[in-house]
PDB file of N, CA and C in Angstrom:
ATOM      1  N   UNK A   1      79.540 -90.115 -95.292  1.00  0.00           N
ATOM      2  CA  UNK A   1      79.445 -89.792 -93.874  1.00  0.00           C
ATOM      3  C   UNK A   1      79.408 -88.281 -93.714  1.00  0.00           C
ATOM      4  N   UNK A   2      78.906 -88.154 -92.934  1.00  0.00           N
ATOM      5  CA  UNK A   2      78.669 -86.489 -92.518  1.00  0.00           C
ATOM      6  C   UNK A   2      78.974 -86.028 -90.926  1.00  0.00           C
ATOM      7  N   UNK A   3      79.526 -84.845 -90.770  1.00  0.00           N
ATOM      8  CA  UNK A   3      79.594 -84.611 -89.568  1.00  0.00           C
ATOM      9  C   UNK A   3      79.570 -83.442 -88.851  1.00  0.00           C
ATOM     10  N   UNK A   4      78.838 -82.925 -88.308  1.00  0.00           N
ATOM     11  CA  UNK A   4      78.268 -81.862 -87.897  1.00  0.00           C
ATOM     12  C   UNK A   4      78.403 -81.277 -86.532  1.00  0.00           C
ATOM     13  N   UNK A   5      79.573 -80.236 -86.417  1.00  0.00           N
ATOM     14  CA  UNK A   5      79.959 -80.168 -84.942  1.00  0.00           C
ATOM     15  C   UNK A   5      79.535 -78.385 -84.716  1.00  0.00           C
ATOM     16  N   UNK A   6      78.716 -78.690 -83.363  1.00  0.00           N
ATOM     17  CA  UNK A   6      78.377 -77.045 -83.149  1.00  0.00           C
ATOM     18  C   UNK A   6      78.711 -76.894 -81.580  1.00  0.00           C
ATOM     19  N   UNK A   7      79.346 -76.052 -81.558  1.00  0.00           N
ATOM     20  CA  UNK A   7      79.947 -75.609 -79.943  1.00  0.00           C
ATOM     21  C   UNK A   7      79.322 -74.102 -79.725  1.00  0.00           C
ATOM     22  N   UNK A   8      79.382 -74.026 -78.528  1.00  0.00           N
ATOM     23  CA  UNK A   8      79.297 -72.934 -77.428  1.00  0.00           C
ATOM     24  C   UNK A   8      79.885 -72.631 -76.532  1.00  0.00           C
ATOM     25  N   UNK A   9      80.163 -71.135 -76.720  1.00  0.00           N
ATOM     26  CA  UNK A   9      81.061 -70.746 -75.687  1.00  0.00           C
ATOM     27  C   UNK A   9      80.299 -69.375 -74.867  1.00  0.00           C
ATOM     28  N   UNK A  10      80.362 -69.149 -74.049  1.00  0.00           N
ATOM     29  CA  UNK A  10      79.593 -68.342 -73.119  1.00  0.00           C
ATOM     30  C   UNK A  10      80.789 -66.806 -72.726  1.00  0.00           C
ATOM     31  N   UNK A  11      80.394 -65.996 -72.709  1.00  0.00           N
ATOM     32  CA  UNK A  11      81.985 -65.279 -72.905  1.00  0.00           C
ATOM     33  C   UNK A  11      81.098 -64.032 -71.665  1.00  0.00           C
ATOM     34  N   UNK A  12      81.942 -63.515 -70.419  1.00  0.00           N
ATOM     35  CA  UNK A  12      81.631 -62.340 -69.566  1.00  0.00           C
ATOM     36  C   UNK A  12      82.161 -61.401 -70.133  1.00  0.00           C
ATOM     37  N   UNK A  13      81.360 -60.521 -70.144  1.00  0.00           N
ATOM     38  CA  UNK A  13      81.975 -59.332 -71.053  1.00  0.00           C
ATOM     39  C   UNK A  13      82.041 -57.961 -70.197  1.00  0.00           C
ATOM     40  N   UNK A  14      82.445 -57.527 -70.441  1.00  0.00           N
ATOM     41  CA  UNK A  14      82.337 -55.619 -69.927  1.00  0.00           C
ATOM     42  C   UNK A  14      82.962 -55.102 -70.856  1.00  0.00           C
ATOM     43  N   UNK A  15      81.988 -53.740 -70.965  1.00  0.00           N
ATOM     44  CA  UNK A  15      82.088 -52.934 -71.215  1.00  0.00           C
ATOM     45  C   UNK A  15      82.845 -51.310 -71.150  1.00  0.00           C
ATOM     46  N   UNK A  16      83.626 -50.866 -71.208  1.00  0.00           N
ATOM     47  CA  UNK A  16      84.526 -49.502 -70.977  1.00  0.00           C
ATOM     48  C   UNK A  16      84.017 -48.022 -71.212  1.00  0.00           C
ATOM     49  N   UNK A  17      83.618 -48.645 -72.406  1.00  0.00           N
ATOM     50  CA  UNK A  17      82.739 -47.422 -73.294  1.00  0.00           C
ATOM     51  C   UNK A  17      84.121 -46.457 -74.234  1.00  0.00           C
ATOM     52  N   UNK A  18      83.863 -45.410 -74.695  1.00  0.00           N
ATOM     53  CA  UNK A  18      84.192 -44.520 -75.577  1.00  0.00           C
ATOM     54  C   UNK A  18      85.320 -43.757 -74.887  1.00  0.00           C
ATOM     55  N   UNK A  19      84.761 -43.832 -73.783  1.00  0.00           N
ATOM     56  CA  UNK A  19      86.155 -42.473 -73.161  1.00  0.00           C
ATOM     57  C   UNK A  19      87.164 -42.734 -72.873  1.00  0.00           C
ATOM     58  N   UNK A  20      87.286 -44.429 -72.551  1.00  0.00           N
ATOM     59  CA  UNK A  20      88.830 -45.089 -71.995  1.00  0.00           C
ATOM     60  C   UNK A  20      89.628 -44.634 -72.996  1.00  0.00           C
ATOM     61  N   UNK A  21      88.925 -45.208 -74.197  1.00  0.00           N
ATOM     62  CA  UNK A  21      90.317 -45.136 -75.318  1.00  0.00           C
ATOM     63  C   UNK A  21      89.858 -44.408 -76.442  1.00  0.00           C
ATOM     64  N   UNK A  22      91.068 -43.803 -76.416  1.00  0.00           N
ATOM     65  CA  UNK A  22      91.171 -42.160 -76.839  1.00  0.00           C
ATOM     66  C   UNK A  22      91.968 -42.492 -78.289  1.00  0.00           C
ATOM     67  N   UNK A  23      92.315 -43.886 -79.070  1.00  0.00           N
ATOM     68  CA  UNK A  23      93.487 -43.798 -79.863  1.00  0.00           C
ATOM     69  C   UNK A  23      92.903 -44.451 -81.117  1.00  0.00           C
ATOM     70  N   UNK A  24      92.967 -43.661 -82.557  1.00  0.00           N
ATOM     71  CA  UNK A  24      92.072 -44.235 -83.325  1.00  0.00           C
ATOM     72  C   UNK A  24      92.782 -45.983 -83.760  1.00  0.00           C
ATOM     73  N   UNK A  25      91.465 -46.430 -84.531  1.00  0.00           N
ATOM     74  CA  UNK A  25      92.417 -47.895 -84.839  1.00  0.00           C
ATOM     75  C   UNK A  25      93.283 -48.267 -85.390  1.00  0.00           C
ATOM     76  N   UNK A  26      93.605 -47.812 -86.733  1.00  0.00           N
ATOM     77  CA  UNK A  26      94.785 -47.634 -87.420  1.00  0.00           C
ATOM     78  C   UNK A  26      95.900 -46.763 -86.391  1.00  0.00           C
ATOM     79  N   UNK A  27      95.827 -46.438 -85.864  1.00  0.00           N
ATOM     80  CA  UNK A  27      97.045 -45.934 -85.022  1.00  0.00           C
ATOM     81  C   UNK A  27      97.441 -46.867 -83.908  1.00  0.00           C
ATOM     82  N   UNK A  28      96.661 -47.578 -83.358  1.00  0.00           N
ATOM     83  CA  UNK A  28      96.638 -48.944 -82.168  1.00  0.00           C
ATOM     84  C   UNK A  28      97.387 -49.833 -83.175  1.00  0.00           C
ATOM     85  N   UNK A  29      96.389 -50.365 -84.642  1.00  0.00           N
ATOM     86  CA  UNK A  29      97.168 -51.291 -85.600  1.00  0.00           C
ATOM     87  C   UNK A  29      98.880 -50.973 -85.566  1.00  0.00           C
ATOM     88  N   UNK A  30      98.914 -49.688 -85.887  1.00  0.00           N
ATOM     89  CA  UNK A  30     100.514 -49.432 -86.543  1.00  0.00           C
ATOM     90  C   UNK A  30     101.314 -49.514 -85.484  1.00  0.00           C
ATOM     91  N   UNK A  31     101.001 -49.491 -84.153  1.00  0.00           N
ATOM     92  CA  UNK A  31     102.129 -49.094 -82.951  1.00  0.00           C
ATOM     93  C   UNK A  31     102.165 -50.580 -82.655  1.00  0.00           C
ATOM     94  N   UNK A  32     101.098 -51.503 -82.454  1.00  0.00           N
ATOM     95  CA  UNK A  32     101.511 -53.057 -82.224  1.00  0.00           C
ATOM     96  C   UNK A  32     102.262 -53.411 -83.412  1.00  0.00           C
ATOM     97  N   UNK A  33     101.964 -53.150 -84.552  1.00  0.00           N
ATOM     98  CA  UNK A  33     102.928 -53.451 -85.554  1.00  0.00           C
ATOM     99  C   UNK A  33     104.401 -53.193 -85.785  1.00  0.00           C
ATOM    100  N   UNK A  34     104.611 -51.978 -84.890  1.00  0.00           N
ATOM    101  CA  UNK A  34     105.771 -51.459 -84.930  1.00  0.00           C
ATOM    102  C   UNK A  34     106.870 -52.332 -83.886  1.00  0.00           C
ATOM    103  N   UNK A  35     105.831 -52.812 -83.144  1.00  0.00           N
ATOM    104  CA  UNK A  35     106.417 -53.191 -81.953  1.00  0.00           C
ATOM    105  C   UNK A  35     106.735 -54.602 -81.866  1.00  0.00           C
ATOM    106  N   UNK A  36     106.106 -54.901 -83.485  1.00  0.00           N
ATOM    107  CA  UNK A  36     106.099 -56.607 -83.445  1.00  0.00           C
ATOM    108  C   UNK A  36     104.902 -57.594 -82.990  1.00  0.00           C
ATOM    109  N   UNK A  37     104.282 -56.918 -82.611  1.00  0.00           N
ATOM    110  CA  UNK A  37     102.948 -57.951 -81.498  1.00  0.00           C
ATOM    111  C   UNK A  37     102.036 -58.117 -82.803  1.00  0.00           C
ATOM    112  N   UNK A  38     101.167 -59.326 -82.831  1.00  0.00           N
ATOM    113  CA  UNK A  38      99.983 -59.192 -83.302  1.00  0.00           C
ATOM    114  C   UNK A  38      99.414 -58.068 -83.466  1.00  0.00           C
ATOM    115  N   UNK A  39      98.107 -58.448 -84.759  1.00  0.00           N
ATOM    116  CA  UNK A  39      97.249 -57.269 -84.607  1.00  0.00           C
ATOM    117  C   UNK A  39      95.776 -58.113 -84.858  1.00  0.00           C
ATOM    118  N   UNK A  40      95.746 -59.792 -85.432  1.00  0.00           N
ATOM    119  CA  UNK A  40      94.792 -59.892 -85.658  1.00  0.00           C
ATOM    120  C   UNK A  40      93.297 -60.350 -85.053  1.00  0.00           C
ATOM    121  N   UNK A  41      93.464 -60.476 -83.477  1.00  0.00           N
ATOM    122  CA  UNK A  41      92.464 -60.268 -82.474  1.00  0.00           C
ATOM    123  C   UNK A  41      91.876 -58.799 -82.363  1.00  0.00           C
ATOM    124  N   UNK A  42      92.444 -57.689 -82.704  1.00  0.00           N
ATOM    125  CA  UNK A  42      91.945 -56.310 -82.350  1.00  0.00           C
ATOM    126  C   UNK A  42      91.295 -55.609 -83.882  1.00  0.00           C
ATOM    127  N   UNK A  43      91.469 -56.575 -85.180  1.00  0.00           N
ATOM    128  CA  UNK A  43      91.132 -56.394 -86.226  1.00  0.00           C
ATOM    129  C   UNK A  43      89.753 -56.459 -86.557  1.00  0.00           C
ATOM    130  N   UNK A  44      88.573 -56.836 -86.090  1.00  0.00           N
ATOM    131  CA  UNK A  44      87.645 -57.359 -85.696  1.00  0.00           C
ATOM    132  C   UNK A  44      86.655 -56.644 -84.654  1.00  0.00           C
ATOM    133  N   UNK A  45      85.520 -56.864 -84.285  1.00  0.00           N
ATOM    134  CA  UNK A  45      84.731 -56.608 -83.332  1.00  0.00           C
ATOM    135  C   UNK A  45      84.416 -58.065 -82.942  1.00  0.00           C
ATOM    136  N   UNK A  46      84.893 -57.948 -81.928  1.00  0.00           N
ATOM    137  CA  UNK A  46      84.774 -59.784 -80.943  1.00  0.00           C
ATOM    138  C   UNK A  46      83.573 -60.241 -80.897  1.00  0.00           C
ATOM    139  N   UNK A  47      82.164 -59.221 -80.862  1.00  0.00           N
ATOM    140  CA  UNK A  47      80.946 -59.422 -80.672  1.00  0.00           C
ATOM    141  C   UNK A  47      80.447 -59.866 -82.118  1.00  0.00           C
ATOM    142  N   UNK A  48      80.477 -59.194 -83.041  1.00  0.00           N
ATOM    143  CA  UNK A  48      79.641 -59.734 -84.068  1.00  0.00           C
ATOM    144  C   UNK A  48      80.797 -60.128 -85.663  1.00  0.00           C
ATOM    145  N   UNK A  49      82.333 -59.576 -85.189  1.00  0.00           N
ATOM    146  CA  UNK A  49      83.310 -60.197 -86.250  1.00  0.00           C
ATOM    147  C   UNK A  49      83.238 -59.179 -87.783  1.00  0.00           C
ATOM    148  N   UNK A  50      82.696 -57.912 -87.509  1.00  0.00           N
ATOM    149  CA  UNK A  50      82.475 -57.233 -88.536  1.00  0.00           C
ATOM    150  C   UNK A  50      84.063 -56.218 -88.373  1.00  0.00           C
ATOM    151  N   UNK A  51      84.592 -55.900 -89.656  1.00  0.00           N
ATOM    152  CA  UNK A  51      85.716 -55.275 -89.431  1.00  0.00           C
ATOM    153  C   UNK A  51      85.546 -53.717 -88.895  1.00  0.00           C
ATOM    154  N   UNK A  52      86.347 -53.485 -87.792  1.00  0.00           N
ATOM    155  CA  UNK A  52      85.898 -51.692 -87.187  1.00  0.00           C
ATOM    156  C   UNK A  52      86.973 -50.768 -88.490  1.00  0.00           C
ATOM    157  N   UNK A  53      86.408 -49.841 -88.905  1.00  0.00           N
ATOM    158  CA  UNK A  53      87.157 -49.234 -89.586  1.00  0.00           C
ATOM    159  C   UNK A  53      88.161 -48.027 -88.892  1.00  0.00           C
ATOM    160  N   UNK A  54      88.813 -47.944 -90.084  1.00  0.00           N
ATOM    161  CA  UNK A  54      90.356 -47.801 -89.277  1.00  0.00           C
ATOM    162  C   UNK A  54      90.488 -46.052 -88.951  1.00  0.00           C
ATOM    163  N   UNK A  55      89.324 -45.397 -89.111  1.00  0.00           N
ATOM    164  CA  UNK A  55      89.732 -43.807 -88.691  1.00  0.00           C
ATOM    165  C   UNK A  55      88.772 -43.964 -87.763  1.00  0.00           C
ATOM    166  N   UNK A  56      88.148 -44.921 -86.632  1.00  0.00           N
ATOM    167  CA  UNK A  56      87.018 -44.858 -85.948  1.00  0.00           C
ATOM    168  C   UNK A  56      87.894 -45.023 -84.536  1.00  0.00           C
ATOM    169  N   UNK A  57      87.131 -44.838 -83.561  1.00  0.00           N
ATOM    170  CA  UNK A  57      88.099 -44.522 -82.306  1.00  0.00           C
ATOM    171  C   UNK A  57      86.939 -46.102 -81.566  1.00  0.00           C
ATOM    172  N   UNK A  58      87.742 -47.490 -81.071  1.00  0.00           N
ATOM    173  CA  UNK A  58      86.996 -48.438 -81.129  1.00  0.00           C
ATOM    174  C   UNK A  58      86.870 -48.527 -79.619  1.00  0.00           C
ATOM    175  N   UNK A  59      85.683 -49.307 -79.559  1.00  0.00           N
ATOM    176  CA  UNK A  59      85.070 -49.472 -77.931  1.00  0.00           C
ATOM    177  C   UNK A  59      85.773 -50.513 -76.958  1.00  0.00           C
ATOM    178  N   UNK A  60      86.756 -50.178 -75.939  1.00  0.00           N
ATOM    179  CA  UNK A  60      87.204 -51.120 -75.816  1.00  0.00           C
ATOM    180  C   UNK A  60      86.387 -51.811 -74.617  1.00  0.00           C
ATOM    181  N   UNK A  61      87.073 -53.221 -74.688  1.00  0.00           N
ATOM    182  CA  UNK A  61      85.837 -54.079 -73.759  1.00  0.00           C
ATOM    183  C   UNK A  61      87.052 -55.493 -73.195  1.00  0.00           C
ATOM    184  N   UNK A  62      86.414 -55.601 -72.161  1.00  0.00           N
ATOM    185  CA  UNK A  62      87.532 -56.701 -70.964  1.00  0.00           C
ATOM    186  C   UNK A  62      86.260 -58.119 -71.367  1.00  0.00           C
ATOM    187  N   UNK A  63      87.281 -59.327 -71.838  1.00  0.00           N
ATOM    188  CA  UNK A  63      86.574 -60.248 -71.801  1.00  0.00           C
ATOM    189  C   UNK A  63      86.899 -61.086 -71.242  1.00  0.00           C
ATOM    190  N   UNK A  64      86.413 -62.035 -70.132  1.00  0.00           N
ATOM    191  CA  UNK A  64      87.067 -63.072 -69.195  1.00  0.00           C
ATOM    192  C   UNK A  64      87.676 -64.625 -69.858  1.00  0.00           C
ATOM    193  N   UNK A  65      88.644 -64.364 -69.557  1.00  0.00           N
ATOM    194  CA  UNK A  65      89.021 -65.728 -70.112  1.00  0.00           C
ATOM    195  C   UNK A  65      89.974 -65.542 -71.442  1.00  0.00           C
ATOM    196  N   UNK A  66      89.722 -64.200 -72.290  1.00  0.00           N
ATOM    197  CA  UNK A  66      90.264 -64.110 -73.381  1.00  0.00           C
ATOM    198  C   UNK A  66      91.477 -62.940 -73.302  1.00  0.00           C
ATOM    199  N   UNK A  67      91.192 -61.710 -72.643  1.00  0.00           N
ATOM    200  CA  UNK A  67      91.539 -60.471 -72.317  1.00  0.00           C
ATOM    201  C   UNK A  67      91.013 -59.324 -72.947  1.00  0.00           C
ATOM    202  N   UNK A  68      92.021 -58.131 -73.698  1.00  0.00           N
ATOM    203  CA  UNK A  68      91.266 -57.143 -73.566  1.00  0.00           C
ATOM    204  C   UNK A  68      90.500 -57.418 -75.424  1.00  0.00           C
ATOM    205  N   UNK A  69      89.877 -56.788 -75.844  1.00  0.00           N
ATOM    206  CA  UNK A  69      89.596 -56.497 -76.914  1.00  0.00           C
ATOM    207  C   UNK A  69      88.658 -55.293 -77.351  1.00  0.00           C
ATOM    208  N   UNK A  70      88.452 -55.334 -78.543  1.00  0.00           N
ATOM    209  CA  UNK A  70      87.675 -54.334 -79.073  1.00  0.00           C
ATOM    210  C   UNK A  70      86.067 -54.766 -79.834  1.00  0.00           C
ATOM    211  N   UNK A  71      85.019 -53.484 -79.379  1.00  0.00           N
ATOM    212  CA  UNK A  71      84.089 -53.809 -79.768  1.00  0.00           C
ATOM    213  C   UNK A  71      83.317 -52.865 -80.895  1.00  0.00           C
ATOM    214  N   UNK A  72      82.482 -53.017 -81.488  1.00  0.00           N
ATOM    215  CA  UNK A  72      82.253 -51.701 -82.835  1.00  0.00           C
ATOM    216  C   UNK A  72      81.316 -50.725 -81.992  1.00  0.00           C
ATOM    217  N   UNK A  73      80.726 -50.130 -82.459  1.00  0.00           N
ATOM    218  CA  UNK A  73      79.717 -49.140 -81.412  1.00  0.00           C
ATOM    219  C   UNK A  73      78.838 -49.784 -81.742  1.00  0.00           C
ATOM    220  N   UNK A  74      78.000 -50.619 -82.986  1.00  0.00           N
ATOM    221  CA  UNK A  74      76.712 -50.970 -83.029  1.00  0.00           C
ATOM    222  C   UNK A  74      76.608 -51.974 -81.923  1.00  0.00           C
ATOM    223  N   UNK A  75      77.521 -52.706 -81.465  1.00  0.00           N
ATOM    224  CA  UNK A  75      77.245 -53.884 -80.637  1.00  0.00           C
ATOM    225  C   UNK A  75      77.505 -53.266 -79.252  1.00  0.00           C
ATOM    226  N   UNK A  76      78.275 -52.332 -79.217  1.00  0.00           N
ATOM    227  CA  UNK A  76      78.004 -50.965 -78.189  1.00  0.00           C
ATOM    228  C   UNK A  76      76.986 -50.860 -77.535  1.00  0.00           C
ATOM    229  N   UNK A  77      76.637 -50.257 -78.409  1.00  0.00           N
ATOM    230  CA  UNK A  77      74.672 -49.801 -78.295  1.00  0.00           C
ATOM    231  C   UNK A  77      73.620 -50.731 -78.152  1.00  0.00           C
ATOM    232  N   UNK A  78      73.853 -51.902 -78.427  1.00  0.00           N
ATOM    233  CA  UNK A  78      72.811 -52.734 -78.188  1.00  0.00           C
ATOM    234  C   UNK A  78      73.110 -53.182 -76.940  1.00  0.00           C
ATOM    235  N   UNK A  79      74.672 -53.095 -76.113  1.00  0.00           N
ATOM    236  CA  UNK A  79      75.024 -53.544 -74.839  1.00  0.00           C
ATOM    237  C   UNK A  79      73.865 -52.377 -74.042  1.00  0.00           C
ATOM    238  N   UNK A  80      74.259 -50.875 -74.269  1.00  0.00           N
ATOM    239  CA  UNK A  80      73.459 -49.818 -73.347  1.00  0.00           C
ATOM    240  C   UNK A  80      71.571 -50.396 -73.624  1.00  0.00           C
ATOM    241  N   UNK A  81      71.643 -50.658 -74.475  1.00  0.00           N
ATOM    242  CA  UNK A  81      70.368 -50.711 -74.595  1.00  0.00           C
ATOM    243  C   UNK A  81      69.909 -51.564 -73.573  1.00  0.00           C
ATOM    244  N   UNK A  82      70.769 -52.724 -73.826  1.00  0.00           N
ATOM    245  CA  UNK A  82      69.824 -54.215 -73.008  1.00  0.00           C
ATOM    246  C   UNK A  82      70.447 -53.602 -71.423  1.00  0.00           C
ATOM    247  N   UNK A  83      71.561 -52.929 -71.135  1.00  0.00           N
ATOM    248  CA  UNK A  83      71.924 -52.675 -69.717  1.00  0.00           C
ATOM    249  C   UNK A  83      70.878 -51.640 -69.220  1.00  0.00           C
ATOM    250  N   UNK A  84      69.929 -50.675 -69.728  1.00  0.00           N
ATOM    251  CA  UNK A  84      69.116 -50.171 -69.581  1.00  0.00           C
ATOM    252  C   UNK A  84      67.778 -50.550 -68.995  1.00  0.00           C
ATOM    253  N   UNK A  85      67.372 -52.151 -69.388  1.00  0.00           N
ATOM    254  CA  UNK A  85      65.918 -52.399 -69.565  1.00  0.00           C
ATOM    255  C   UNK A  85      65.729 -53.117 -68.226  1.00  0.00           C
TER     256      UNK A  85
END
């Protein structure tokens, strides 16, 4: 038997851009860590799941339904792009 399950989820996104957040990632990592909270939703880029590296200052972005998270700049840039056309 075989079974083959594919879902979709539709996600509203926005965008913040670069200037909200001013705090690199490894420094966001270590202060939730310090504090006890999770870290492994903000470990990630929500858009494409590639890891943001940790001396990079990450894009933050409001997602409905989920809350805040972080996005890499390549998936950044393809947001300005398509918000452009």
């Amino acid at each position: 038997m075989e079974l083959v399950k594919v879902t979709e989820k539709k996600y509203s996104i926005v965008f913040y851009g670069e200037k909200v957040w001013k705090m690199t990632h490894k420094n966001f990592l270590n202060s939730r860590k310090f504090y006890g909270m999770t870290t492994k939703e903000f470990e990630k880029c929500f858009i494409c799941e590639k890891t943001i590296d940790l001396d990079e200052v990450p894009i933050f972005i409001k997602v409905k339904g989920v809350g805040n998270r972080f996005a890499c700049r390549k998936c950044a840039e393809k947001n300005s792009k398509n918000a452009t056309k």
